[in-house]
C-alpha atoms as a PDB file:
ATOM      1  CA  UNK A   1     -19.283 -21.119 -19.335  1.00  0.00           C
ATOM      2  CA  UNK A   2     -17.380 -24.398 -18.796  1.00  0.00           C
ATOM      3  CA  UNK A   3     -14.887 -24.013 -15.752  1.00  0.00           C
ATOM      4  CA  UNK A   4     -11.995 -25.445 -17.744  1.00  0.00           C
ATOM      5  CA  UNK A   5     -12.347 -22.679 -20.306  1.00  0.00           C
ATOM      6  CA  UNK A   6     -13.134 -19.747 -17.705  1.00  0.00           C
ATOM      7  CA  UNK A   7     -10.617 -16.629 -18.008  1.00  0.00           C
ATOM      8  CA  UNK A   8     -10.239 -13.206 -15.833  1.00  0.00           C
ATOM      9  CA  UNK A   9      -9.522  -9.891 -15.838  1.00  0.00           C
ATOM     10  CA  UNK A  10      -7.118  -9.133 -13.367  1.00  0.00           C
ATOM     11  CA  UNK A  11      -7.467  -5.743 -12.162  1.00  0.00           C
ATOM     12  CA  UNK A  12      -5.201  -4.531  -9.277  1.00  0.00           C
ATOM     13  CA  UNK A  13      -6.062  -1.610  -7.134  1.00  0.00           C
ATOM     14  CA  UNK A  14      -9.938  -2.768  -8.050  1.00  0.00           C
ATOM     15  CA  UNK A  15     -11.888  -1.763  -4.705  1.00  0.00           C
ATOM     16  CA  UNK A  16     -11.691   1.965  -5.162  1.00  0.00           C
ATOM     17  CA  UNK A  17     -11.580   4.741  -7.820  1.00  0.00           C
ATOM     18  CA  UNK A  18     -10.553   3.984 -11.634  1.00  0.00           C
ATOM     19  CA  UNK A  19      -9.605   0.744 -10.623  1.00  0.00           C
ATOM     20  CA  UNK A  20     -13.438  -0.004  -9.672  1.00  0.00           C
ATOM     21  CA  UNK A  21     -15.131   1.711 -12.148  1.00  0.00           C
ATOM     22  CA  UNK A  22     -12.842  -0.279 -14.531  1.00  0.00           C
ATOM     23  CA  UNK A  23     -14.192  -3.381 -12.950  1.00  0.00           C
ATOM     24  CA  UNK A  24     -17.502  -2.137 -13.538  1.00  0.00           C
ATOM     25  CA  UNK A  25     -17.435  -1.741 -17.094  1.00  0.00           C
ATOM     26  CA  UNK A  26     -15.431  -5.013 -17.717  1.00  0.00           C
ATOM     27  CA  UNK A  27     -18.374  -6.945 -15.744  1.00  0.00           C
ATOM     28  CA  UNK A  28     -21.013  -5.639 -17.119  1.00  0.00           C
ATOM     29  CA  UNK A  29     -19.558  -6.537 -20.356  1.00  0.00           C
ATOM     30  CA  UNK A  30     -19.693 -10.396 -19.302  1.00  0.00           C
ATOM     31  CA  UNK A  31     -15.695 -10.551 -17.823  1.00  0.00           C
ATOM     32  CA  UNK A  32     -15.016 -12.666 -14.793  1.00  0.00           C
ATOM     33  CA  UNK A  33     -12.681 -10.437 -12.103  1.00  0.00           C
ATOM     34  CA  UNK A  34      -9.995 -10.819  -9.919  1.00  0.00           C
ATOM     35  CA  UNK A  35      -9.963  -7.970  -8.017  1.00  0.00           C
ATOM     36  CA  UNK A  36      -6.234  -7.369  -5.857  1.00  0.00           C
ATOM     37  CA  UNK A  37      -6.613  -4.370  -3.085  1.00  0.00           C
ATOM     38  CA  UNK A  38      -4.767  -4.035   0.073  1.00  0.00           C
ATOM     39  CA  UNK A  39      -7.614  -3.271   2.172  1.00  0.00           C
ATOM     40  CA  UNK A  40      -9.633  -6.172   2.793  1.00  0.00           C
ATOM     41  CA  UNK A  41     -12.877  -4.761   4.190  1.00  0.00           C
ATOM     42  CA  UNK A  42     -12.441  -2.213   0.912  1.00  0.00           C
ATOM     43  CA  UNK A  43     -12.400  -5.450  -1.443  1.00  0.00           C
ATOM     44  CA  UNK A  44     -14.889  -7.654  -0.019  1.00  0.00           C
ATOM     45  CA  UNK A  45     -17.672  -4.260  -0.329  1.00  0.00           C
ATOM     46  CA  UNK A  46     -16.379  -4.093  -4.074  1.00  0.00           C
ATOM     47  CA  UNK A  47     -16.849  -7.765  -4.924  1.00  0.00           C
ATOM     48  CA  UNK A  48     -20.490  -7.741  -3.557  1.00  0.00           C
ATOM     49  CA  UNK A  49     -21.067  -4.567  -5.380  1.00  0.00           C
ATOM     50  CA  UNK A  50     -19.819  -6.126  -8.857  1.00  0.00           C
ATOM     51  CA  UNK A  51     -21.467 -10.290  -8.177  1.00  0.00           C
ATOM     52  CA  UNK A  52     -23.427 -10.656 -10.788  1.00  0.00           C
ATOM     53  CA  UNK A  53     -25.558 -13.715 -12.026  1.00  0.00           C
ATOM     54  CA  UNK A  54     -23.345 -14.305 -15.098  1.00  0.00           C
ATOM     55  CA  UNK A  55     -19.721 -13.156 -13.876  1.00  0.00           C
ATOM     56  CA  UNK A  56     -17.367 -14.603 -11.299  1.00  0.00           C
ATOM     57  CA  UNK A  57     -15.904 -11.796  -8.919  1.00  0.00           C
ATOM     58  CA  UNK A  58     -12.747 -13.253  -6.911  1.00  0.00           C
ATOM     59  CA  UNK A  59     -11.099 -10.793  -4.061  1.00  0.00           C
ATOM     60  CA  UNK A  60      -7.628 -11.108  -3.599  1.00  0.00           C
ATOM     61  CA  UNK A  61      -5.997  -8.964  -0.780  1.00  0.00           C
ATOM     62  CA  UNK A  62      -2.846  -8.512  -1.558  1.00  0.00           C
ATOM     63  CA  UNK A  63      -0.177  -5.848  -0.612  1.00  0.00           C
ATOM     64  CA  UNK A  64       1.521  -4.737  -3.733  1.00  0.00           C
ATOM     65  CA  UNK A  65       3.881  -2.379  -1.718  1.00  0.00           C
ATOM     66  CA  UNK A  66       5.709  -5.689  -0.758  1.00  0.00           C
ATOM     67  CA  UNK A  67       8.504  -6.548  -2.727  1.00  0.00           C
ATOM     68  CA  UNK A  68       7.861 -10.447  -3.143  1.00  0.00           C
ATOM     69  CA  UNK A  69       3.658  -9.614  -3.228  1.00  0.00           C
ATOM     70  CA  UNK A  70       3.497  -9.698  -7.109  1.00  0.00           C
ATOM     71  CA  UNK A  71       4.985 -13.332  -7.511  1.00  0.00           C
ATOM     72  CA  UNK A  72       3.274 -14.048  -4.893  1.00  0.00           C
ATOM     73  CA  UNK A  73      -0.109 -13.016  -6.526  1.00  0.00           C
ATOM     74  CA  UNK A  74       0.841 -14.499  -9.471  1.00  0.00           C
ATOM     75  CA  UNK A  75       1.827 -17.835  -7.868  1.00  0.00           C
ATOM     76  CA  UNK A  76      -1.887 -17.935  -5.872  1.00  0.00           C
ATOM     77  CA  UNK A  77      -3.464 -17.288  -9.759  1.00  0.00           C
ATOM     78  CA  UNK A  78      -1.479 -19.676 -11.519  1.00  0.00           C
ATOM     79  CA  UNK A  79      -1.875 -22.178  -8.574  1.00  0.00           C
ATOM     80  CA  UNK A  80      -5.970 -22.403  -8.908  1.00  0.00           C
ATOM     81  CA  UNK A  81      -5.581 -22.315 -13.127  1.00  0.00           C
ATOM     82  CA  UNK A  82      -7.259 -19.138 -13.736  1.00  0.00           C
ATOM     83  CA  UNK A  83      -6.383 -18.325 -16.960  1.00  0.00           C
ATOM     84  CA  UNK A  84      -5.510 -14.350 -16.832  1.00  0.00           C
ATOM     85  CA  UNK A  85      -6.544 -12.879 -20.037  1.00  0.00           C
ATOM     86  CA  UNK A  86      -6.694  -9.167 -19.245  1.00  0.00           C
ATOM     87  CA  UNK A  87      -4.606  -7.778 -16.637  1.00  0.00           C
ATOM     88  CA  UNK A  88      -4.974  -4.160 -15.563  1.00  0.00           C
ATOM     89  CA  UNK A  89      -2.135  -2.647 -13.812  1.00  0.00           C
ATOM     90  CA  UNK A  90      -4.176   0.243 -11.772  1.00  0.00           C
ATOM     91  CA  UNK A  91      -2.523   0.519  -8.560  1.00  0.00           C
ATOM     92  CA  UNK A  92      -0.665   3.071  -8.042  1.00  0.00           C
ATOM     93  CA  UNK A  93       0.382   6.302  -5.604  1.00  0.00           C
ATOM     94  CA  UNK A  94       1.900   9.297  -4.698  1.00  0.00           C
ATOM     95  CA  UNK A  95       3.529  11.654  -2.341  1.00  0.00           C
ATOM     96  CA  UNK A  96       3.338  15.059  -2.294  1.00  0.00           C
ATOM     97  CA  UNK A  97       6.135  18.074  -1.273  1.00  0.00           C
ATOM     98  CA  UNK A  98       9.283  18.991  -2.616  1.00  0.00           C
ATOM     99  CA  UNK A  99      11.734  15.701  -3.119  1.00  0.00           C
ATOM    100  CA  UNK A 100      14.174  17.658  -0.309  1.00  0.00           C
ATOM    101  CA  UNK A 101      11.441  17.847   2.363  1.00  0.00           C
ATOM    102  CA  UNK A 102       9.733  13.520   1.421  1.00  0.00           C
ATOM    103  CA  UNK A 103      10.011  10.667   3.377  1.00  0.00           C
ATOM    104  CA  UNK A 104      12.265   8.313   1.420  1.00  0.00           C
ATOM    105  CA  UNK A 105      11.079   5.187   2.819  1.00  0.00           C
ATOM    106  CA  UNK A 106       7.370   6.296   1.630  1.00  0.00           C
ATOM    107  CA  UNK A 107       9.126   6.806  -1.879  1.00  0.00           C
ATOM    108  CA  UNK A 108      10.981   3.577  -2.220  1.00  0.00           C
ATOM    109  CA  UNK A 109       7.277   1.774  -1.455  1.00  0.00           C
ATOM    110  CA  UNK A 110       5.686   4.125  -4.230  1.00  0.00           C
ATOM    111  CA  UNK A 111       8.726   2.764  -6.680  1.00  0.00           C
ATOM    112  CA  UNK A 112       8.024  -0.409  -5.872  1.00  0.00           C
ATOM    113  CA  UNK A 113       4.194  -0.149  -6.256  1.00  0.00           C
ATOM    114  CA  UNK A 114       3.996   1.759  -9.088  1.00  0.00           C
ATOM    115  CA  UNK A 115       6.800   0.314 -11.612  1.00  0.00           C
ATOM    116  CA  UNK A 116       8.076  -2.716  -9.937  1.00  0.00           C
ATOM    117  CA  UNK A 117       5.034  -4.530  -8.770  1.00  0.00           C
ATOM    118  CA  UNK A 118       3.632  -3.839 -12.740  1.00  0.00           C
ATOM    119  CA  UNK A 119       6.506  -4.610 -14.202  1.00  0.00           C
ATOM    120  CA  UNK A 120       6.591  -8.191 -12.713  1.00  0.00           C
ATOM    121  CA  UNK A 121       2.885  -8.815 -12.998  1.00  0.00           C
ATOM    122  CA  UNK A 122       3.293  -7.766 -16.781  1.00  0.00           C
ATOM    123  CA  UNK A 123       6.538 -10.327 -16.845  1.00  0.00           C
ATOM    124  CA  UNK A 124       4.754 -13.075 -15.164  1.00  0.00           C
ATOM    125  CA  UNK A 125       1.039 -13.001 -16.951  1.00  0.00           C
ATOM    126  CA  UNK A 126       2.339 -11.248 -20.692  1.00  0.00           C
ATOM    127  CA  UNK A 127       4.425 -15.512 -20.707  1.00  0.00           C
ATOM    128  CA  UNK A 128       0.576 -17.494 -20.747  1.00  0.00           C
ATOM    129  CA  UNK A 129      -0.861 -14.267 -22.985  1.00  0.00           C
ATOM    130  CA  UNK A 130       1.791 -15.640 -25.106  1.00  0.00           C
ATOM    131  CA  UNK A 131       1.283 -19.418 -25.178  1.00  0.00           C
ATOM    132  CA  UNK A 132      -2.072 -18.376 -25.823  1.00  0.00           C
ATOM    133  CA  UNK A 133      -1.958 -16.482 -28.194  1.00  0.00           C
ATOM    134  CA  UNK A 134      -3.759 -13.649 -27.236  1.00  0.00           C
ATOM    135  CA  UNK A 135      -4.073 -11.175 -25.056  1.00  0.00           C
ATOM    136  CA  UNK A 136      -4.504  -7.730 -23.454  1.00  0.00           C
ATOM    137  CA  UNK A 137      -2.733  -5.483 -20.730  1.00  0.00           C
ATOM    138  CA  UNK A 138      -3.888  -1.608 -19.388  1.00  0.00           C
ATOM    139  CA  UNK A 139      -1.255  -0.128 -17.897  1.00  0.00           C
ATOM    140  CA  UNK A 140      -2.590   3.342 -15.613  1.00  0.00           C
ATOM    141  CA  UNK A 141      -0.291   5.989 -16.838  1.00  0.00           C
ATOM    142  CA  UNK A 142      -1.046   9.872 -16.343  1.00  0.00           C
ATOM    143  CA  UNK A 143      -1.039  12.839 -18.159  1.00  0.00           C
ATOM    144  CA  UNK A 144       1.953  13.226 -15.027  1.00  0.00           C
ATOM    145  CA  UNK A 145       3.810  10.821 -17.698  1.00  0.00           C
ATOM    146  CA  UNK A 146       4.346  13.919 -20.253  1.00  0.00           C
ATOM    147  CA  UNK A 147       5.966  16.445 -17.927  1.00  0.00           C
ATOM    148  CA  UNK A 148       8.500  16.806 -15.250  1.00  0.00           C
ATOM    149  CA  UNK A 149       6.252  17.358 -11.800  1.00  0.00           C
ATOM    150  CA  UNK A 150       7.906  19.866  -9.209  1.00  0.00           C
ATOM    151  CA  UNK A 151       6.233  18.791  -5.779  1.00  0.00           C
ATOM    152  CA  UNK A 152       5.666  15.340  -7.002  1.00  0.00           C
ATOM    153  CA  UNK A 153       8.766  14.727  -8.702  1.00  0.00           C
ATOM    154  CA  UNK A 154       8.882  10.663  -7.894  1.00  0.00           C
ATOM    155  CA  UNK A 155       5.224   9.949  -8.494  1.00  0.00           C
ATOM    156  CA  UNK A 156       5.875  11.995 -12.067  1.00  0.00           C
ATOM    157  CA  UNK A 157       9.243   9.910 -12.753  1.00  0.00           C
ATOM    158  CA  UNK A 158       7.153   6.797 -12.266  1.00  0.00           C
ATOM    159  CA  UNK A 159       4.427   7.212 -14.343  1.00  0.00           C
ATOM    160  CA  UNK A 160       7.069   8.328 -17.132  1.00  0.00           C
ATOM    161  CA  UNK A 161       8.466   5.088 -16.499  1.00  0.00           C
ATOM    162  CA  UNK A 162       5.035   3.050 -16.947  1.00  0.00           C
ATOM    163  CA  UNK A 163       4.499   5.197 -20.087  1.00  0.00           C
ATOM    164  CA  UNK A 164       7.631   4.547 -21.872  1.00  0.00           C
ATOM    165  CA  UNK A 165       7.309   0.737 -21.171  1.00  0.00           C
ATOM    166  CA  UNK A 166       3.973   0.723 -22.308  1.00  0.00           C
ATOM    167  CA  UNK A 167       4.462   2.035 -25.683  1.00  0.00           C
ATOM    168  CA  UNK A 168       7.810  -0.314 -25.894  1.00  0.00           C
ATOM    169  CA  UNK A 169       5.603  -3.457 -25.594  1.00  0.00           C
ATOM    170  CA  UNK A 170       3.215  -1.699 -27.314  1.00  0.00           C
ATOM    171  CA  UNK A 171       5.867  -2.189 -30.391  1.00  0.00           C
ATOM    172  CA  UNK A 172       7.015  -5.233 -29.450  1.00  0.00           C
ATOM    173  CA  UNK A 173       4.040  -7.016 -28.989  1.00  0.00           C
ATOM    174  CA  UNK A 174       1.665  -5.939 -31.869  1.00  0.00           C
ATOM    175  CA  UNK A 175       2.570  -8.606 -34.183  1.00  0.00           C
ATOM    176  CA  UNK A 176       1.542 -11.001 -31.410  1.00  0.00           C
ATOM    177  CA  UNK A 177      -1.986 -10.633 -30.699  1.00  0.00           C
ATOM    178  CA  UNK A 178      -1.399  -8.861 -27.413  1.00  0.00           C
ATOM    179  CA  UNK A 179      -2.801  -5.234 -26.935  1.00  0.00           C
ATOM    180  CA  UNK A 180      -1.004  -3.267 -24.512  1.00  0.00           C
ATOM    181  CA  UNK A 181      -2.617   0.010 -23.940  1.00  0.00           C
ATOM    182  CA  UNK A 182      -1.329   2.956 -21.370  1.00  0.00           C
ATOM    183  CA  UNK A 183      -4.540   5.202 -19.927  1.00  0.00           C
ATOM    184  CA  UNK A 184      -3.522   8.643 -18.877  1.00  0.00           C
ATOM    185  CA  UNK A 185      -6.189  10.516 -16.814  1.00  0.00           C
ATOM    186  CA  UNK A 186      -5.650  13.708 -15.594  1.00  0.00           C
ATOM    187  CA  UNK A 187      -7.084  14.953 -11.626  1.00  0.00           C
ATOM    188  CA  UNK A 188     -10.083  12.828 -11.267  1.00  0.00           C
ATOM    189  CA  UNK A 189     -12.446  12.543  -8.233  1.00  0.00           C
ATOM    190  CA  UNK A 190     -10.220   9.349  -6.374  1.00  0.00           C
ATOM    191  CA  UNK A 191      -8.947   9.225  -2.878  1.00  0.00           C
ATOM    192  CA  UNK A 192      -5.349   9.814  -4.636  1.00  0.00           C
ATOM    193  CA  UNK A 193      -4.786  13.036  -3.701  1.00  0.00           C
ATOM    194  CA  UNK A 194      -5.917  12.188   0.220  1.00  0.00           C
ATOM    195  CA  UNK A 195      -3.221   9.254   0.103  1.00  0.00           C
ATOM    196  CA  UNK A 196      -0.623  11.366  -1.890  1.00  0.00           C
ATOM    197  CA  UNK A 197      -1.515  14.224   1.245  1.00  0.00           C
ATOM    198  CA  UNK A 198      -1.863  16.462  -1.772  1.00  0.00           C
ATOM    199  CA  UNK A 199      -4.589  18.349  -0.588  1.00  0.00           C
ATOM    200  CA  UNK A 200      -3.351  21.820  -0.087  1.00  0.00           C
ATOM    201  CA  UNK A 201      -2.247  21.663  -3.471  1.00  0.00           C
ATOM    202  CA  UNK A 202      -3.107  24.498  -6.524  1.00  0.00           C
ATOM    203  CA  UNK A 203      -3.588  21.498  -8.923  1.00  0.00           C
ATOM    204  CA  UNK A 204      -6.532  20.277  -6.333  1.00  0.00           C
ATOM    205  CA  UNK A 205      -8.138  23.284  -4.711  1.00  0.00           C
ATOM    206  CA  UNK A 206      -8.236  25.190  -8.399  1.00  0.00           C
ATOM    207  CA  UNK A 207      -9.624  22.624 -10.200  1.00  0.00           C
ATOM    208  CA  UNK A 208     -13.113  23.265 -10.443  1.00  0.00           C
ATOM    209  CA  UNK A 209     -14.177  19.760 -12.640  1.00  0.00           C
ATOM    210  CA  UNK A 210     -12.368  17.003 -11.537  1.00  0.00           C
ATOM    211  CA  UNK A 211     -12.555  13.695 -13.948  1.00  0.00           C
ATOM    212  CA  UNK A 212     -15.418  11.433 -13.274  1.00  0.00           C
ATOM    213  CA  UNK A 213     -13.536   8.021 -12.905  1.00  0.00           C
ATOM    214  CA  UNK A 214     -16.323   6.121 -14.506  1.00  0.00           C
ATOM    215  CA  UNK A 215     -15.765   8.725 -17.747  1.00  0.00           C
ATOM    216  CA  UNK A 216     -11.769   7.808 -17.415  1.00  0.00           C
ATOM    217  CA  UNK A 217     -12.641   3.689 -17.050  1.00  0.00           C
ATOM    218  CA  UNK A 218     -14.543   4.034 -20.474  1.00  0.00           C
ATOM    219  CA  UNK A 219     -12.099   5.538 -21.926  1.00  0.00           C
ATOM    220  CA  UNK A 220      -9.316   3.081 -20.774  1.00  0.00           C
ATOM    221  CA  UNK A 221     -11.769   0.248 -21.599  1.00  0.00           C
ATOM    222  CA  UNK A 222     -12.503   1.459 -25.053  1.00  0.00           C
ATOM    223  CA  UNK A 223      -8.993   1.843 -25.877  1.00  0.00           C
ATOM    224  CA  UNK A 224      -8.090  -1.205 -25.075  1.00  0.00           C
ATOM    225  CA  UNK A 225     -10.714  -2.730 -26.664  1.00  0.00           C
ATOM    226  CA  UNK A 226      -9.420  -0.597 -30.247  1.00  0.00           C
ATOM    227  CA  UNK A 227      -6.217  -2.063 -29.448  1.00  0.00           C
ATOM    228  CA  UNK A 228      -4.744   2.381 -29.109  1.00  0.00           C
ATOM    229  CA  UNK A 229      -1.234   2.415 -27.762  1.00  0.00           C
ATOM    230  CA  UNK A 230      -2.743   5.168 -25.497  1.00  0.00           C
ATOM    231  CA  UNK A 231      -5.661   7.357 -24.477  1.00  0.00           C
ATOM    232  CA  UNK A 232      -5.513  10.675 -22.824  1.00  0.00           C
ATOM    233  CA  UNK A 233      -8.948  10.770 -20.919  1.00  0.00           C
ATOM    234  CA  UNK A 234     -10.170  14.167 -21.506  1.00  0.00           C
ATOM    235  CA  UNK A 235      -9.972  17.156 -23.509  1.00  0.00           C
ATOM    236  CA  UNK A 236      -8.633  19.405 -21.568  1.00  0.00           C
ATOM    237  CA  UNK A 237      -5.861  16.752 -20.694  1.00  0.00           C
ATOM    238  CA  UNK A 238      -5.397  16.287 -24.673  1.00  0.00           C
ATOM    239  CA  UNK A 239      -4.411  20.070 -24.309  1.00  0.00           C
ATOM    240  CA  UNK A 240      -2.327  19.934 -21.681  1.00  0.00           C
ATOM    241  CA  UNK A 241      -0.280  17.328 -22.883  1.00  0.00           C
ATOM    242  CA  UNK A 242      -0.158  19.078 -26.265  1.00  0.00           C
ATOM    243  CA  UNK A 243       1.454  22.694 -24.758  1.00  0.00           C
ATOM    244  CA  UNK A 244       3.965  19.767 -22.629  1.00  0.00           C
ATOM    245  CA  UNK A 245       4.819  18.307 -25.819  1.00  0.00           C
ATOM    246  CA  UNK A 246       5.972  22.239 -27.255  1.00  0.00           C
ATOM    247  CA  UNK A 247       7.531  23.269 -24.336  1.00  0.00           C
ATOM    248  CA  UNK A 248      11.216  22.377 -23.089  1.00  0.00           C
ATOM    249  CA  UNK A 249      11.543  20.114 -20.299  1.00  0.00           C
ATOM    250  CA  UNK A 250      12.549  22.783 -17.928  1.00  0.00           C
ATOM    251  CA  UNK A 251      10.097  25.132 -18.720  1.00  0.00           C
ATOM    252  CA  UNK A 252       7.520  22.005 -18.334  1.00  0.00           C
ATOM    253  CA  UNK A 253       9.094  21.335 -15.163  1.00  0.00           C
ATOM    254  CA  UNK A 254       8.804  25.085 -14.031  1.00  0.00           C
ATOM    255  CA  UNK A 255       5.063  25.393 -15.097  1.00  0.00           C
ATOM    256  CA  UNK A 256       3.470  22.007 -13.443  1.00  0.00           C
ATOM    257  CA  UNK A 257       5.495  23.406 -10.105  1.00  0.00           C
ATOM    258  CA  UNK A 258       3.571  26.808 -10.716  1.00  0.00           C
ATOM    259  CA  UNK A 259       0.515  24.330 -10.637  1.00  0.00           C
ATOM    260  CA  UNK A 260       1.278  22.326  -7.745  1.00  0.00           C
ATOM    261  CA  UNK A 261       2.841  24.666  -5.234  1.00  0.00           C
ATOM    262  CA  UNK A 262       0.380  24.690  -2.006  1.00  0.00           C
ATOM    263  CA  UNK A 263      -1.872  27.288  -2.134  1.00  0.00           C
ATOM    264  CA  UNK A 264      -0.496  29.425   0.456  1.00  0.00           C
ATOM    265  CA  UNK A 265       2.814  28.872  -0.059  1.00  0.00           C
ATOM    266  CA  UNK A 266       2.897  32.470  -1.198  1.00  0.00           C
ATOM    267  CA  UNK A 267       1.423  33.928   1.951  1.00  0.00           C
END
């Protein structure tokens, strides 16, 4: 491929979990990467692991919990022309306990992360997907997006966020050329629930099958690809979200804290 007409998928948290699997697929389907992590020892493994003959692999560490690291990442992009076709907003994290008992600081960062950080990557690449004309953005929602989350009621109110702005552009967009496309996995076998320190959690320990992220990247990748709004990985997430969608939002709210109440907190 001639350098001058070279473009990337951008895929942030891409060193670990969905975000890597993700990667995975979009390489072997002949897509140059530019993977963004914050751990650089994490995202130098990752690009070796994806080089292949055909397909450019660029690591970029970056700390997205920073609030000037997005334009920042966007300004090092923009400043060595790649042209940004794809962009996958994956990053993202949690904290777990009740809102009373959380460290605020730790909860600002996960605001930041989660909706700002995607919100001005989306901002800053959607302009050239524009000039373009053409295309495509995955934003990492959750099946947390469809229900009010007791013990994790920040991480919950941010992936509502991410969902409702997805489908907005969604609508917006459509007429444009540009796909944007919100995946919502359900638990799946990451290192979220470490970083979160959700652990002791009911929604963890009693879940005997968590999601294979590879299944969940397919399904995220395949979506996109159809040009879906959405895709709830899963059917037992499809179900989930389907008794949400009945319920009221306080009897949502009282059944996911049911679900993610530590496991002894009844001892």
């Amino acid at each position: 491929m001639n350098d001058q007409n070279r473009t990337y998928t951008l895929i942030t948290g891409g060193s670990m979990g969905i975000g890597f699997e993700l990667a995975r697929i979009f390489a072997s389907n002949g897509h140059n990467l530019i993977l963004v992590a914050r751990d650089e020892l994490e995202l130098r493994t990752a690009v070796n692991q994806l080089q292949m003959s055909d397909v450019e692999v660029i690591g970029l560490q970056k700390d997205l919990f920073e609030p000037n690291a997005a334009f920042e990442l966007y300004d090092t992009v923009t400043q060595k022309n790649w042209v940004v076709d794809i962009l996958v907003n994956n990053a993202g994290q949690g904290q777990y306990g009740l809102f009373k008992d959380t460290d605020i600081n730790r909860e600002l960062d996960i605001i930041q992360l989660n909706i700002c950080s995607l919100v001005v990557l989306t901002k800053k690449f959607l302009a050239g997907m524009l000039e373009r004309g053409e295309g495509k953005i995955l934003n990492l929602s959750s099946i947390a997006s469809k229900a009010p989350g007791p013990w994790q009621s920040v991480y919950h109110g941010t992936k509502a966020f991410i969902q409702s702005f997805s489908e907005a552009l969604h609508s917006e967009l459509k007429e444009m050329n540009i796909t944007v496309t919100a995946l919502l996995p359900g638990t799946t076998d990451t290192d979220f629930f470490n970083k979160a320190g959700m652990l002791e959690s009911k929604a963890v320990q009693d879940e005997d099958d968590l999601a294979d992220p590879a299944k969940v990247a397919k399904d995220g990748y395949e979506a996109l690809m159809r040009g879906d709004d959405k895709v709830i990985s899963g059917f037992k997430n499809k179900m989930t979200v389907a008794a949400s969608n009945v319920m009221t939002d306080s009897k949502a709210a009282d059944t996911m804290s049911k679900k993610q109440e530590p496991v002894d907190r009844s001892k």
